[in-house]
PDB file of N, CA and C in Angstrom:
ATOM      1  N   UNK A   1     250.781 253.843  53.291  1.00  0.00           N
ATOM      2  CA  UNK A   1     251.379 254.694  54.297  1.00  0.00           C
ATOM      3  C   UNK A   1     251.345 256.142  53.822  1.00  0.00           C
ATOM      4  N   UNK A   2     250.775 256.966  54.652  1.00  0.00           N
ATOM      5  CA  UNK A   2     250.910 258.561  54.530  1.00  0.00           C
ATOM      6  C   UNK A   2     251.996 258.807  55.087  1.00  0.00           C
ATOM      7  N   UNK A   3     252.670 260.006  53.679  1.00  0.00           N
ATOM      8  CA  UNK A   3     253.614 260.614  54.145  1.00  0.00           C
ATOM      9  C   UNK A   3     253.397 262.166  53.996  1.00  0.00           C
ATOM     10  N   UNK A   4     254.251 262.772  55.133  1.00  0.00           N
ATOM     11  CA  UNK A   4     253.988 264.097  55.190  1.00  0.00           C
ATOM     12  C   UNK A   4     255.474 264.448  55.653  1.00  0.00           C
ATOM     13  N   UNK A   5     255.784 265.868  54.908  1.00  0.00           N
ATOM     14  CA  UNK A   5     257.163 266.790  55.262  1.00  0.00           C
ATOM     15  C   UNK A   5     257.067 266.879  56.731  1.00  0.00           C
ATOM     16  N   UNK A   6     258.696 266.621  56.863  1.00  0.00           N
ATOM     17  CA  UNK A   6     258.447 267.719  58.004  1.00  0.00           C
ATOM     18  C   UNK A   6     259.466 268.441  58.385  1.00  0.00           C
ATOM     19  N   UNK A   7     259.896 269.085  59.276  1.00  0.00           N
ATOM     20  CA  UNK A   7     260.698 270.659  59.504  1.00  0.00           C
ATOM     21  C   UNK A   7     262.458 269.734  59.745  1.00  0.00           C
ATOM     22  N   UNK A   8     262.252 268.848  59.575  1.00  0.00           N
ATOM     23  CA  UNK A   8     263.665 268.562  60.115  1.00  0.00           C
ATOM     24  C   UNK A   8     264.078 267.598  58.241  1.00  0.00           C
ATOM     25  N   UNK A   9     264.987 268.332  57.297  1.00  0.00           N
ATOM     26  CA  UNK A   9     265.435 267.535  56.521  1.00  0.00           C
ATOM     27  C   UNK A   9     265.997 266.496  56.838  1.00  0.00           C
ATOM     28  N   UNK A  10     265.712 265.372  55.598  1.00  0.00           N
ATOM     29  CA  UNK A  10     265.682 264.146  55.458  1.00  0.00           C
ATOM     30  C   UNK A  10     265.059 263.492  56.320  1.00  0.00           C
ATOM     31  N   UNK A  11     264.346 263.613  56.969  1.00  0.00           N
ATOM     32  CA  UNK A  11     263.062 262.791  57.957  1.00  0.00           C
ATOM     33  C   UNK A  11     261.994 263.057  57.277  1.00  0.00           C
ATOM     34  N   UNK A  12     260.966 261.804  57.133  1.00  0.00           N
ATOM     35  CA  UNK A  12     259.599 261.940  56.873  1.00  0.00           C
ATOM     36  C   UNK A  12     258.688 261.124  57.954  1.00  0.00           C
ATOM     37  N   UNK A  13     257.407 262.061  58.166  1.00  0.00           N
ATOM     38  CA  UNK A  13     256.506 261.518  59.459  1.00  0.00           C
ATOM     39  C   UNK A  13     255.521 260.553  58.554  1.00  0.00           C
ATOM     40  N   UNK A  14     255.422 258.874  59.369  1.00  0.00           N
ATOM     41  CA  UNK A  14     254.166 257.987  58.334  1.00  0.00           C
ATOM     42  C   UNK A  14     253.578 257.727  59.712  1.00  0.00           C
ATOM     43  N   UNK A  15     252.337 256.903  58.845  1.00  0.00           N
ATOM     44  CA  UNK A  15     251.315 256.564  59.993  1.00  0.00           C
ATOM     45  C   UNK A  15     252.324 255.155  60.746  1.00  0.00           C
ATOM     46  N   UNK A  16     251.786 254.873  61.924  1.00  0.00           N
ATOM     47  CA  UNK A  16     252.564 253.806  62.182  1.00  0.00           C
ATOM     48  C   UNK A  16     251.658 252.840  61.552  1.00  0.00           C
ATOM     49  N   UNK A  17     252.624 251.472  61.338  1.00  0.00           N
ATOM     50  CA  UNK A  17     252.394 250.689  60.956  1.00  0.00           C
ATOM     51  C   UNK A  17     251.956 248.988  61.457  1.00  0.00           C
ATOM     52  N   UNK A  18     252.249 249.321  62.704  1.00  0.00           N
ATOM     53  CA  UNK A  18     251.589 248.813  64.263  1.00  0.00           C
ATOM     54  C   UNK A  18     250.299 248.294  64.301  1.00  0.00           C
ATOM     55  N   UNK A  19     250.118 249.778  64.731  1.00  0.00           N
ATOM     56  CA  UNK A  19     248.730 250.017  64.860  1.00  0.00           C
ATOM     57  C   UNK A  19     248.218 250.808  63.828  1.00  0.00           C
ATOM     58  N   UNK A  20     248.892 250.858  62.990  1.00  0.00           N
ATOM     59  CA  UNK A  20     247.592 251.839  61.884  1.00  0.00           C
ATOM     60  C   UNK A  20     247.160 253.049  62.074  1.00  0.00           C
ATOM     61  N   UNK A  21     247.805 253.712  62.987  1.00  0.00           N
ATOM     62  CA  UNK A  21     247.799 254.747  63.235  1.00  0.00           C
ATOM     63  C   UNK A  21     246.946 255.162  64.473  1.00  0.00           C
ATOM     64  N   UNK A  22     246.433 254.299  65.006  1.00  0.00           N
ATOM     65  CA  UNK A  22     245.231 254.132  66.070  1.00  0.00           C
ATOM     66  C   UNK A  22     246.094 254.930  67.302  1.00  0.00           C
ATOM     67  N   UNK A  23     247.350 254.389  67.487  1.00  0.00           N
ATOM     68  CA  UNK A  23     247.768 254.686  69.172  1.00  0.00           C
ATOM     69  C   UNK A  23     247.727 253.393  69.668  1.00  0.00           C
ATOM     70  N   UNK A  24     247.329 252.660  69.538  1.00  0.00           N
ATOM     71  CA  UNK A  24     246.759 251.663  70.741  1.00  0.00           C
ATOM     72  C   UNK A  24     247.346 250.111  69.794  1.00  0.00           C
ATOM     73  N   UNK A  25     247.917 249.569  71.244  1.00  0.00           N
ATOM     74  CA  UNK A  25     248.100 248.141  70.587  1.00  0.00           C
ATOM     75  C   UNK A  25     247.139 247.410  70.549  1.00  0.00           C
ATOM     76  N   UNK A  26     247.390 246.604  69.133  1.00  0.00           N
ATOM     77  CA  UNK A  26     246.408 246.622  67.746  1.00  0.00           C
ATOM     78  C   UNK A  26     245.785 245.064  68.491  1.00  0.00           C
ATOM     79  N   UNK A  27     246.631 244.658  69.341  1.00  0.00           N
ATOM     80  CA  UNK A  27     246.118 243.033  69.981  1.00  0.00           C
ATOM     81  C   UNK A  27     246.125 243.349  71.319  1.00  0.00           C
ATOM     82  N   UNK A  28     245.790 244.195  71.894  1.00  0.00           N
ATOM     83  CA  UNK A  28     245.833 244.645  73.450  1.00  0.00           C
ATOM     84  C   UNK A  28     246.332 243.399  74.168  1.00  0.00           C
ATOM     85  N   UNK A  29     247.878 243.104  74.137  1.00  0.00           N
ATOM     86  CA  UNK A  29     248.211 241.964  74.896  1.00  0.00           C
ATOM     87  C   UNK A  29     247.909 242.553  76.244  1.00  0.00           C
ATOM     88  N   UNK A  30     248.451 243.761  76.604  1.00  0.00           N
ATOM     89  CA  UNK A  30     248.017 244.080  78.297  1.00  0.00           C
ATOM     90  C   UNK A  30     246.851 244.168  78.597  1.00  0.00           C
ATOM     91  N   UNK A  31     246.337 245.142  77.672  1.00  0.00           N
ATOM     92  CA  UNK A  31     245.101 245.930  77.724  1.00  0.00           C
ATOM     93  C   UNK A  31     245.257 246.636  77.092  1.00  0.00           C
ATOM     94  N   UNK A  32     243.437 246.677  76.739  1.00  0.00           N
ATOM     95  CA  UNK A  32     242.652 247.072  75.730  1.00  0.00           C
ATOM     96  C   UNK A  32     243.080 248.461  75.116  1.00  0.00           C
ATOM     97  N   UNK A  33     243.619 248.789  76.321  1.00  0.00           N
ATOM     98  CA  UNK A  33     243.982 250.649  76.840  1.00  0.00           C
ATOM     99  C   UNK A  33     245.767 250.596  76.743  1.00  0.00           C
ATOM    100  N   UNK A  34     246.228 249.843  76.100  1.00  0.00           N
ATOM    101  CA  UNK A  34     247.527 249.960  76.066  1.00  0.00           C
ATOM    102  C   UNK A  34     248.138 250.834  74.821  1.00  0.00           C
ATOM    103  N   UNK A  35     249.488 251.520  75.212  1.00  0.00           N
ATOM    104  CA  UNK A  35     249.216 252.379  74.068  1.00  0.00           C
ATOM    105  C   UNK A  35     250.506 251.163  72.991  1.00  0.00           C
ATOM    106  N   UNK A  36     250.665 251.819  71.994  1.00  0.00           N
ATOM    107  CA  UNK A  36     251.501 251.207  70.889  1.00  0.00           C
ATOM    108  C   UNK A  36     252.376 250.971  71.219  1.00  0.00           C
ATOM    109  N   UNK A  37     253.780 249.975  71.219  1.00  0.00           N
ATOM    110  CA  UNK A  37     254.996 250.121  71.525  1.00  0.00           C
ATOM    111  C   UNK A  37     255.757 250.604  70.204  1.00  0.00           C
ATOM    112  N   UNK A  38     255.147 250.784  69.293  1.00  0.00           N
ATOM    113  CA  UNK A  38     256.349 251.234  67.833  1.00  0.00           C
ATOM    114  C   UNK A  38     256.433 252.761  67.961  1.00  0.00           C
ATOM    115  N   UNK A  39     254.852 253.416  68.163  1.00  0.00           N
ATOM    116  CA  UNK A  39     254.825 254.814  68.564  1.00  0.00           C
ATOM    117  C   UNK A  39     254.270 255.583  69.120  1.00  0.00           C
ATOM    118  N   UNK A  40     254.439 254.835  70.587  1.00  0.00           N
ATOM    119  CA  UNK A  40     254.545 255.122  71.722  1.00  0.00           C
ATOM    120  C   UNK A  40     253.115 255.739  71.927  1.00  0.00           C
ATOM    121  N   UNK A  41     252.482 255.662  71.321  1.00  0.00           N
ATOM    122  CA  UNK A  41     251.074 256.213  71.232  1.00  0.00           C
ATOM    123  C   UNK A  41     250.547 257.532  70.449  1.00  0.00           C
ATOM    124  N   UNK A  42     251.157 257.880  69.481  1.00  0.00           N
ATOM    125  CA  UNK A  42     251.200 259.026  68.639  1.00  0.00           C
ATOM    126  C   UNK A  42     250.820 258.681  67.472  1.00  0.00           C
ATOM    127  N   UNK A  43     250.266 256.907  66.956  1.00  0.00           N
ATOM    128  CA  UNK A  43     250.091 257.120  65.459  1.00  0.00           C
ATOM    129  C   UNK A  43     250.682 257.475  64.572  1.00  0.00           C
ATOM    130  N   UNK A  44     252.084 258.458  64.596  1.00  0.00           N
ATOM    131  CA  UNK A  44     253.063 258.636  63.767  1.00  0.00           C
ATOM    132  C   UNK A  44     254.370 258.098  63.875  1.00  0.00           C
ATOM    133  N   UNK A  45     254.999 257.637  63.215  1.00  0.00           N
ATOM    134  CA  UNK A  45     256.421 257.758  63.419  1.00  0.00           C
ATOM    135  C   UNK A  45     257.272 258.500  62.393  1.00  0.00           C
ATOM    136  N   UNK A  46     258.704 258.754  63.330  1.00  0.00           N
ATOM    137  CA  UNK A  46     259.565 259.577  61.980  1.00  0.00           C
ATOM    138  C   UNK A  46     260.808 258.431  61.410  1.00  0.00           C
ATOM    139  N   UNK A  47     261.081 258.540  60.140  1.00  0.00           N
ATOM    140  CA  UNK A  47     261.927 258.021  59.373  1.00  0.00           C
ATOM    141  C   UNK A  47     262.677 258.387  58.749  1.00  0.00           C
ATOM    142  N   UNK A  48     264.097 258.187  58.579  1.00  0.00           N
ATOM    143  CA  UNK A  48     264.964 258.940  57.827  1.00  0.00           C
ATOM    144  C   UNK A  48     264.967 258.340  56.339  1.00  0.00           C
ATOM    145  N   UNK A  49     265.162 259.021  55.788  1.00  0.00           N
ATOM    146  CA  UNK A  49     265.414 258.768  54.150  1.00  0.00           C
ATOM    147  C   UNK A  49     266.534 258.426  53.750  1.00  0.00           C
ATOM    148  N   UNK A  50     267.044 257.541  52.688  1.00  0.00           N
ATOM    149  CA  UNK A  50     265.559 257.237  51.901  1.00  0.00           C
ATOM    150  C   UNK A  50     264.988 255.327  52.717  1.00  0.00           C
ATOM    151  N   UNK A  51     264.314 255.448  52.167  1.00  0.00           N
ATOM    152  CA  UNK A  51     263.242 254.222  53.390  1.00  0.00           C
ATOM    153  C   UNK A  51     262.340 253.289  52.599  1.00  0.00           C
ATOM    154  N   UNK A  52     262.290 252.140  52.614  1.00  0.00           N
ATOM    155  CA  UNK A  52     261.433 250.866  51.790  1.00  0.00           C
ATOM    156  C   UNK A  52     260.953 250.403  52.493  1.00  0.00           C
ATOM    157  N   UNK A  53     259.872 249.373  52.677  1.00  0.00           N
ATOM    158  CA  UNK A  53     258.964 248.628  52.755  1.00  0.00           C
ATOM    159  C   UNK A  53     260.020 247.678  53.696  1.00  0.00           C
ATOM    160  N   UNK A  54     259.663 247.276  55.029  1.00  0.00           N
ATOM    161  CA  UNK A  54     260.667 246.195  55.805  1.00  0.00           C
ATOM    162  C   UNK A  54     260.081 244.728  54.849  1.00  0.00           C
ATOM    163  N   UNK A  55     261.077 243.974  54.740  1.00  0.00           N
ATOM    164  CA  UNK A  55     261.320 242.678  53.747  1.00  0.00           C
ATOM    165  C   UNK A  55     260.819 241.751  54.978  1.00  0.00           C
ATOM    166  N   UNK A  56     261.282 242.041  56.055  1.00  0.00           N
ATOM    167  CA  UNK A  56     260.944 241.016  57.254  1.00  0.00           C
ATOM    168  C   UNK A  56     259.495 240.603  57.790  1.00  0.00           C
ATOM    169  N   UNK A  57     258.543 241.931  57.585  1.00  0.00           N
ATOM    170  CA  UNK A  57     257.064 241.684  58.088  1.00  0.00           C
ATOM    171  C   UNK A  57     256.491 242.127  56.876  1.00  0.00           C
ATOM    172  N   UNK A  58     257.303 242.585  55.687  1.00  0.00           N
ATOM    173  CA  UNK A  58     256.117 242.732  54.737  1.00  0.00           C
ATOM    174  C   UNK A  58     255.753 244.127  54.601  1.00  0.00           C
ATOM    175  N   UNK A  59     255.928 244.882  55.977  1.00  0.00           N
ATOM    176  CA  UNK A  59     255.651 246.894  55.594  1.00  0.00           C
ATOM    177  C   UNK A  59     254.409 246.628  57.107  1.00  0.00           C
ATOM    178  N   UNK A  60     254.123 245.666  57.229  1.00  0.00           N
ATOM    179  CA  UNK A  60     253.065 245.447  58.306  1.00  0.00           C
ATOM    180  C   UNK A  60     253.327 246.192  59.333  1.00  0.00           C
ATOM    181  N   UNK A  61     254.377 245.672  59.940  1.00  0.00           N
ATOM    182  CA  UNK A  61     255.111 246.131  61.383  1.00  0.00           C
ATOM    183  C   UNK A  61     254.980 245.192  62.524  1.00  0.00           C
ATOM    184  N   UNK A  62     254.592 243.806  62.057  1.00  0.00           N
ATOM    185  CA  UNK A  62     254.203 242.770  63.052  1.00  0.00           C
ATOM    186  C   UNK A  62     255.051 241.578  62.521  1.00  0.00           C
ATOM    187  N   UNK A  63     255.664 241.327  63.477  1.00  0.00           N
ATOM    188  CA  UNK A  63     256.662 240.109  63.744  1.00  0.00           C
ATOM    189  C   UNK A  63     255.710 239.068  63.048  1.00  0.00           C
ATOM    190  N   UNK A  64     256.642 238.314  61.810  1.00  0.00           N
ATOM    191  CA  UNK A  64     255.515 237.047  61.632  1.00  0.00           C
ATOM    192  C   UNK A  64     255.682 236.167  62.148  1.00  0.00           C
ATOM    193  N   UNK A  65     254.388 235.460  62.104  1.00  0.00           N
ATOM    194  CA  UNK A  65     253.818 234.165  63.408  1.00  0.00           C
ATOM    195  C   UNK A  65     253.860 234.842  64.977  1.00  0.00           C
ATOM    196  N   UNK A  66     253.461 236.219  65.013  1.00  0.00           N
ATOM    197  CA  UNK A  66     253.666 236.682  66.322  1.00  0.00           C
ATOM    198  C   UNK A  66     252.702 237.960  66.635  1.00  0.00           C
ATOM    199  N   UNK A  67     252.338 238.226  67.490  1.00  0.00           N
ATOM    200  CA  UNK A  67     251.740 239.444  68.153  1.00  0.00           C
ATOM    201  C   UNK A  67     252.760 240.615  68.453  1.00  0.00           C
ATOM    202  N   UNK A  68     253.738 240.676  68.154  1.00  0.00           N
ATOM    203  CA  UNK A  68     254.771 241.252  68.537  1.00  0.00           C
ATOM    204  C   UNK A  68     255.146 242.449  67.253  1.00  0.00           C
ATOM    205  N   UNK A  69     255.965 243.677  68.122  1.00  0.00           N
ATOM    206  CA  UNK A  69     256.339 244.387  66.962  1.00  0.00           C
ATOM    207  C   UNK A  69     257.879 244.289  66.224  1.00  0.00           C
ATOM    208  N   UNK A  70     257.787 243.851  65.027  1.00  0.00           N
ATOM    209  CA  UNK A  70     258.837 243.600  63.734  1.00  0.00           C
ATOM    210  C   UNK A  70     260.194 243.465  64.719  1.00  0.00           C
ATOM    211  N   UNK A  71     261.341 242.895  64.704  1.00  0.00           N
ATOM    212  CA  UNK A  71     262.427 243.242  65.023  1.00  0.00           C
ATOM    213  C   UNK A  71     263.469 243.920  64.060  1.00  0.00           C
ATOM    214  N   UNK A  72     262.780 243.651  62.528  1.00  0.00           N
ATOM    215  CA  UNK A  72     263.538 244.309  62.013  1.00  0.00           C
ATOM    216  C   UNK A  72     263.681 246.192  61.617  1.00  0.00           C
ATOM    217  N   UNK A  73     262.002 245.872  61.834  1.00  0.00           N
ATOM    218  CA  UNK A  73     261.502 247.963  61.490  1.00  0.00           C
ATOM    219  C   UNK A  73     261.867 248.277  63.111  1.00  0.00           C
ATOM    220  N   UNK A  74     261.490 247.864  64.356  1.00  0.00           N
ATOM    221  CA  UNK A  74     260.765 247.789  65.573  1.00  0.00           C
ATOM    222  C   UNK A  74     259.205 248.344  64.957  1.00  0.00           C
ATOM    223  N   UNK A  75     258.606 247.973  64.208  1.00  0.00           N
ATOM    224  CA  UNK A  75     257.084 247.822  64.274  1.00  0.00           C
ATOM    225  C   UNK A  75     257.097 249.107  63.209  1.00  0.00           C
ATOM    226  N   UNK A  76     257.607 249.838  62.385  1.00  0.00           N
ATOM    227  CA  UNK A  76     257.383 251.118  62.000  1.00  0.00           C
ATOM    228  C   UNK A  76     257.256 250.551  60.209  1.00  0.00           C
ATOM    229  N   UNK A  77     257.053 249.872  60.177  1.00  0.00           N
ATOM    230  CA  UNK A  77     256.966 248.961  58.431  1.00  0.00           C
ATOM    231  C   UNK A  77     257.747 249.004  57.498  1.00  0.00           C
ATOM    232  N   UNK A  78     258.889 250.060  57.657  1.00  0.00           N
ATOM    233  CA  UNK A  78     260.173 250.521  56.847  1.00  0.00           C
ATOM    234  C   UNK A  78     260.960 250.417  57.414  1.00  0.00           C
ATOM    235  N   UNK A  79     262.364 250.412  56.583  1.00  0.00           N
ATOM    236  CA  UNK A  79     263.480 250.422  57.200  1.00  0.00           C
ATOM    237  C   UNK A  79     264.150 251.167  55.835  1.00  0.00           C
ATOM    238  N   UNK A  80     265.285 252.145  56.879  1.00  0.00           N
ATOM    239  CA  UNK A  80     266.034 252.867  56.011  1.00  0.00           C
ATOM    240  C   UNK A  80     266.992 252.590  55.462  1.00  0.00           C
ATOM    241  N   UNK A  81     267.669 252.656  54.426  1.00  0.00           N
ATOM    242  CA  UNK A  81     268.562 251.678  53.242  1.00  0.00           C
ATOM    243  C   UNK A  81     269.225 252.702  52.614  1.00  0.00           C
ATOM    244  N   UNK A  82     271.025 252.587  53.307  1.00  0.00           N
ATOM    245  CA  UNK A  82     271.764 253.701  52.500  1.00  0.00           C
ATOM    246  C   UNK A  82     272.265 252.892  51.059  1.00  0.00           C
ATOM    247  N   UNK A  83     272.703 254.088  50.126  1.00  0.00           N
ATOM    248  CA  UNK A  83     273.060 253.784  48.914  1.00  0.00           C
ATOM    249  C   UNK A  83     274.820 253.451  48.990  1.00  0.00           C
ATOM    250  N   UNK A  84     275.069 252.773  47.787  1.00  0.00           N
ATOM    251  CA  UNK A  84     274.566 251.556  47.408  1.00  0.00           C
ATOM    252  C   UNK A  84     274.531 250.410  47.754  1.00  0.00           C
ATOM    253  N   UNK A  85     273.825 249.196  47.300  1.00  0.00           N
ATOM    254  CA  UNK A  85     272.760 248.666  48.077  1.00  0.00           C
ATOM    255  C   UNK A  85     273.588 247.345  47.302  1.00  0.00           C
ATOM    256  N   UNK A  86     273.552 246.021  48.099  1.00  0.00           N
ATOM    257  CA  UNK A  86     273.767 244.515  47.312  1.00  0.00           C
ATOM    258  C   UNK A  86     272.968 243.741  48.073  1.00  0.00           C
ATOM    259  N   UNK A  87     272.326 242.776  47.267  1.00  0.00           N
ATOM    260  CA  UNK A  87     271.531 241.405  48.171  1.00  0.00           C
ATOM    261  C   UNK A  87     272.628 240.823  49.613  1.00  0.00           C
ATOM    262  N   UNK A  88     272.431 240.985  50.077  1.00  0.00           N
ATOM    263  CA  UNK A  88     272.732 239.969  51.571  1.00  0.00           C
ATOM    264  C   UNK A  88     272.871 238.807  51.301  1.00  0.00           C
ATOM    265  N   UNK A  89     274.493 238.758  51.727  1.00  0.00           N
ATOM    266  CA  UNK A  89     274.916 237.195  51.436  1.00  0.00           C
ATOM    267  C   UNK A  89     274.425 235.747  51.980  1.00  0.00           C
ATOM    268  N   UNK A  90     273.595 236.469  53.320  1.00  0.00           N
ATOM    269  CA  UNK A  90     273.382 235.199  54.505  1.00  0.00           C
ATOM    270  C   UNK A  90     271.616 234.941  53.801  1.00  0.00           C
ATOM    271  N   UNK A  91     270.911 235.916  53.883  1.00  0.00           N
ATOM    272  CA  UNK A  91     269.491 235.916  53.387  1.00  0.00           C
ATOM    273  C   UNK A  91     269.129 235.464  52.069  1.00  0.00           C
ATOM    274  N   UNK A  92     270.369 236.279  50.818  1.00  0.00           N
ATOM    275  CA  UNK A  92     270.065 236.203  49.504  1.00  0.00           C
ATOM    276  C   UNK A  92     269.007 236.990  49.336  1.00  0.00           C
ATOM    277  N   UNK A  93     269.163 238.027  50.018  1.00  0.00           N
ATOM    278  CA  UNK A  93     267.729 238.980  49.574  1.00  0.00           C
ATOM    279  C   UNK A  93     266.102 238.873  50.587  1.00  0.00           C
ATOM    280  N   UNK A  94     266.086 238.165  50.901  1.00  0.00           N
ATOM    281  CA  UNK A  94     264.588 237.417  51.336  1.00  0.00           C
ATOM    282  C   UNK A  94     264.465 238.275  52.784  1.00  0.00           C
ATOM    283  N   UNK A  95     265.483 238.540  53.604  1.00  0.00           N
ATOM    284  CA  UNK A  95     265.250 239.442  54.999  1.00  0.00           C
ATOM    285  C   UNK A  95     265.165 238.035  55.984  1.00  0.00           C
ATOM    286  N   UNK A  96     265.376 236.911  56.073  1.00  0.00           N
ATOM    287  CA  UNK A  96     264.896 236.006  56.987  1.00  0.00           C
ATOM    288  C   UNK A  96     266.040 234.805  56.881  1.00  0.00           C
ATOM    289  N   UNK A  97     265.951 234.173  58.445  1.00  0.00           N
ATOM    290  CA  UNK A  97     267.417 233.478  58.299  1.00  0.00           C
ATOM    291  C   UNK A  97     266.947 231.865  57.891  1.00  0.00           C
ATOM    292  N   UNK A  98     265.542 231.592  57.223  1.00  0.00           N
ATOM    293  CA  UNK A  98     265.292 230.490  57.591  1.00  0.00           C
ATOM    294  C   UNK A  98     264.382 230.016  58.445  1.00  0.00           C
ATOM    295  N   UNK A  99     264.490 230.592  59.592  1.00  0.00           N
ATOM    296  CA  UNK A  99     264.160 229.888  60.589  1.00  0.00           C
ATOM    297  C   UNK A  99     262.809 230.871  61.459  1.00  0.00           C
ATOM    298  N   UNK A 100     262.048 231.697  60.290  1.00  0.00           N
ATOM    299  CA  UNK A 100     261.214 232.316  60.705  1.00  0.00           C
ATOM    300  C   UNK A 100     261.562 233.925  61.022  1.00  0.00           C
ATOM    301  N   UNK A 101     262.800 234.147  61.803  1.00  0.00           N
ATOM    302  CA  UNK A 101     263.778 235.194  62.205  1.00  0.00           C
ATOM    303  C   UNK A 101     263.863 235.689  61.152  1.00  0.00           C
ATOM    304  N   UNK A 102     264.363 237.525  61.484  1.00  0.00           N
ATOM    305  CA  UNK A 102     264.783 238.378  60.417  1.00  0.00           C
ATOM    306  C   UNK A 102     266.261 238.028  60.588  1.00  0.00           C
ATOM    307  N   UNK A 103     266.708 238.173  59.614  1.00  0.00           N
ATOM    308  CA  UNK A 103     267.732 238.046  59.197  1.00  0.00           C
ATOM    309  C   UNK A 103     269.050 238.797  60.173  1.00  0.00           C
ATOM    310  N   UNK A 104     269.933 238.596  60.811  1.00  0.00           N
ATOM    311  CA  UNK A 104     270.776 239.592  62.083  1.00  0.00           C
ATOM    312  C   UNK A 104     271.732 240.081  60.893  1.00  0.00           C
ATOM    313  N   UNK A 105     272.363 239.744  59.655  1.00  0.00           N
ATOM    314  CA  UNK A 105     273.260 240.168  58.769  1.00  0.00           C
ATOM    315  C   UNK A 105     272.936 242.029  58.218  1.00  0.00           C
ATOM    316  N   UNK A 106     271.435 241.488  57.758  1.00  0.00           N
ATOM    317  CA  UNK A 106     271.153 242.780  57.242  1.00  0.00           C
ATOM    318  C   UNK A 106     270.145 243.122  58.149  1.00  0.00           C
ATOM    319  N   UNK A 107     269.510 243.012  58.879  1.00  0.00           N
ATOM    320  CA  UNK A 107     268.610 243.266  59.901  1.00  0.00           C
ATOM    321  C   UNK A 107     267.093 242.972  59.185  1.00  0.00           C
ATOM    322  N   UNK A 108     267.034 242.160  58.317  1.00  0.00           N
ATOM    323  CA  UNK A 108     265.887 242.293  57.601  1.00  0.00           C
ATOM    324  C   UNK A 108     266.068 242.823  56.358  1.00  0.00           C
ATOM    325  N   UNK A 109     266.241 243.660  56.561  1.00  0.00           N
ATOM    326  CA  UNK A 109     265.986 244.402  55.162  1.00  0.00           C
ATOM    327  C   UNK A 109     266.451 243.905  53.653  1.00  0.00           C
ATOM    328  N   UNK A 110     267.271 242.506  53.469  1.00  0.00           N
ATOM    329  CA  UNK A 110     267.711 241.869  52.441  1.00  0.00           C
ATOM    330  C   UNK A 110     268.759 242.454  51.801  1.00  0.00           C
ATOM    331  N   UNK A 111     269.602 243.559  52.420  1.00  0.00           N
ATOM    332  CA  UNK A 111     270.550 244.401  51.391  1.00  0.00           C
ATOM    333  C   UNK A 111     271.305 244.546  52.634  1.00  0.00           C
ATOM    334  N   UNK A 112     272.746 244.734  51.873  1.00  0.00           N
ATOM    335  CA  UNK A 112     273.286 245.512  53.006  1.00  0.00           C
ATOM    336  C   UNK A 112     274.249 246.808  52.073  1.00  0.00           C
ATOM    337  N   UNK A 113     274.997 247.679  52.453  1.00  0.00           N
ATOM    338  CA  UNK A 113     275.388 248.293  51.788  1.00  0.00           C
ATOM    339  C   UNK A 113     276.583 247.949  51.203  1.00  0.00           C
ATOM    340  N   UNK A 114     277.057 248.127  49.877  1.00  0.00           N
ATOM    341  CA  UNK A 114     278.053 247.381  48.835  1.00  0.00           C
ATOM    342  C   UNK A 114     279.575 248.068  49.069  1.00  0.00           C
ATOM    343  N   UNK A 115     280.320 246.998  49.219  1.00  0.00           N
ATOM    344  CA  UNK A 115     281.788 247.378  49.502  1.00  0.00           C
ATOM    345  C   UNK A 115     281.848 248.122  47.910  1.00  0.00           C
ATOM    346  N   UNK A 116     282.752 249.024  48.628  1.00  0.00           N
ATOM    347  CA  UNK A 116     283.547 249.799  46.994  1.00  0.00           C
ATOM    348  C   UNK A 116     284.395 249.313  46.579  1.00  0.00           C
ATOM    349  N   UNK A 117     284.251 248.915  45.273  1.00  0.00           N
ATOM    350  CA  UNK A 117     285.298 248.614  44.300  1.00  0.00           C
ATOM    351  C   UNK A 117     286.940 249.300  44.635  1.00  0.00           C
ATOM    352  N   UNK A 118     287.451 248.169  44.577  1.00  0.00           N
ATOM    353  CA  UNK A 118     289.418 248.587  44.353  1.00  0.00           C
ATOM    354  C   UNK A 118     289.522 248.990  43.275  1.00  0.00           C
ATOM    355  N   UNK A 119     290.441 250.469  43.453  1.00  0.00           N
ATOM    356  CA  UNK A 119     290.919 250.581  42.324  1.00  0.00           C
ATOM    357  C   UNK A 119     292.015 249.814  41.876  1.00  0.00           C
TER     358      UNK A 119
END
């Protein structure tokens, strides 16, 4: 994934991960001429920081066992992950409930953010 600055801190613009940056959905379920549903036909999307690899499709952006885009990125191959971070109690880390599905606890992403310690 290319990343490039851009004018608005803490956002970074990547290629989508969809389509690869093409514009165009990558399995033309409508048609051939359809544009992307992750980004909207621009080849880019923006992401806030800081941002990892989605656990659910892999960074792909495609729903697995499916033509479809990720439910956990919506198709953009990352997902953003505030600090600090603990494995997901329902997943154990993995982003998936089992049953093929991303995970609804952490949305995929295998973490969710860590209760603070009592003083």
């Amino acid at each position: 994934m290319t990343q490039k600055a851009t004018a608005v801190e803490g956002w970074v613009e990547l290629t989508c991960a969809f389509c690869q940056g093409r514009g165009r959905d990558p399995f033309g379920l409508l048609s051939a001429l359809s544009t992307c549903g992750a980004c909207r036909g621009a080849g880019k999307v923006q992401v806030k920081e800081p941002h990892t690899p989605c656990r659910a499709c892999g960074g792909s952006g495609i729903q697995p066992f499916t033509r479809l885009t990720c439910l956990g990125c919506d198709g953009k191959g990352v997902q953003t992950i505030q600090e600090p971070t603990e494995a997901c109690p329902v997943c154990k880390g993995t982003g998936f409930d089992g049953l093929h599905l991303y995970c609804l606890r952490c949305h995929g992403a295998g973490v969710i953010i860590a209760k603070a310690a009592d003083s």
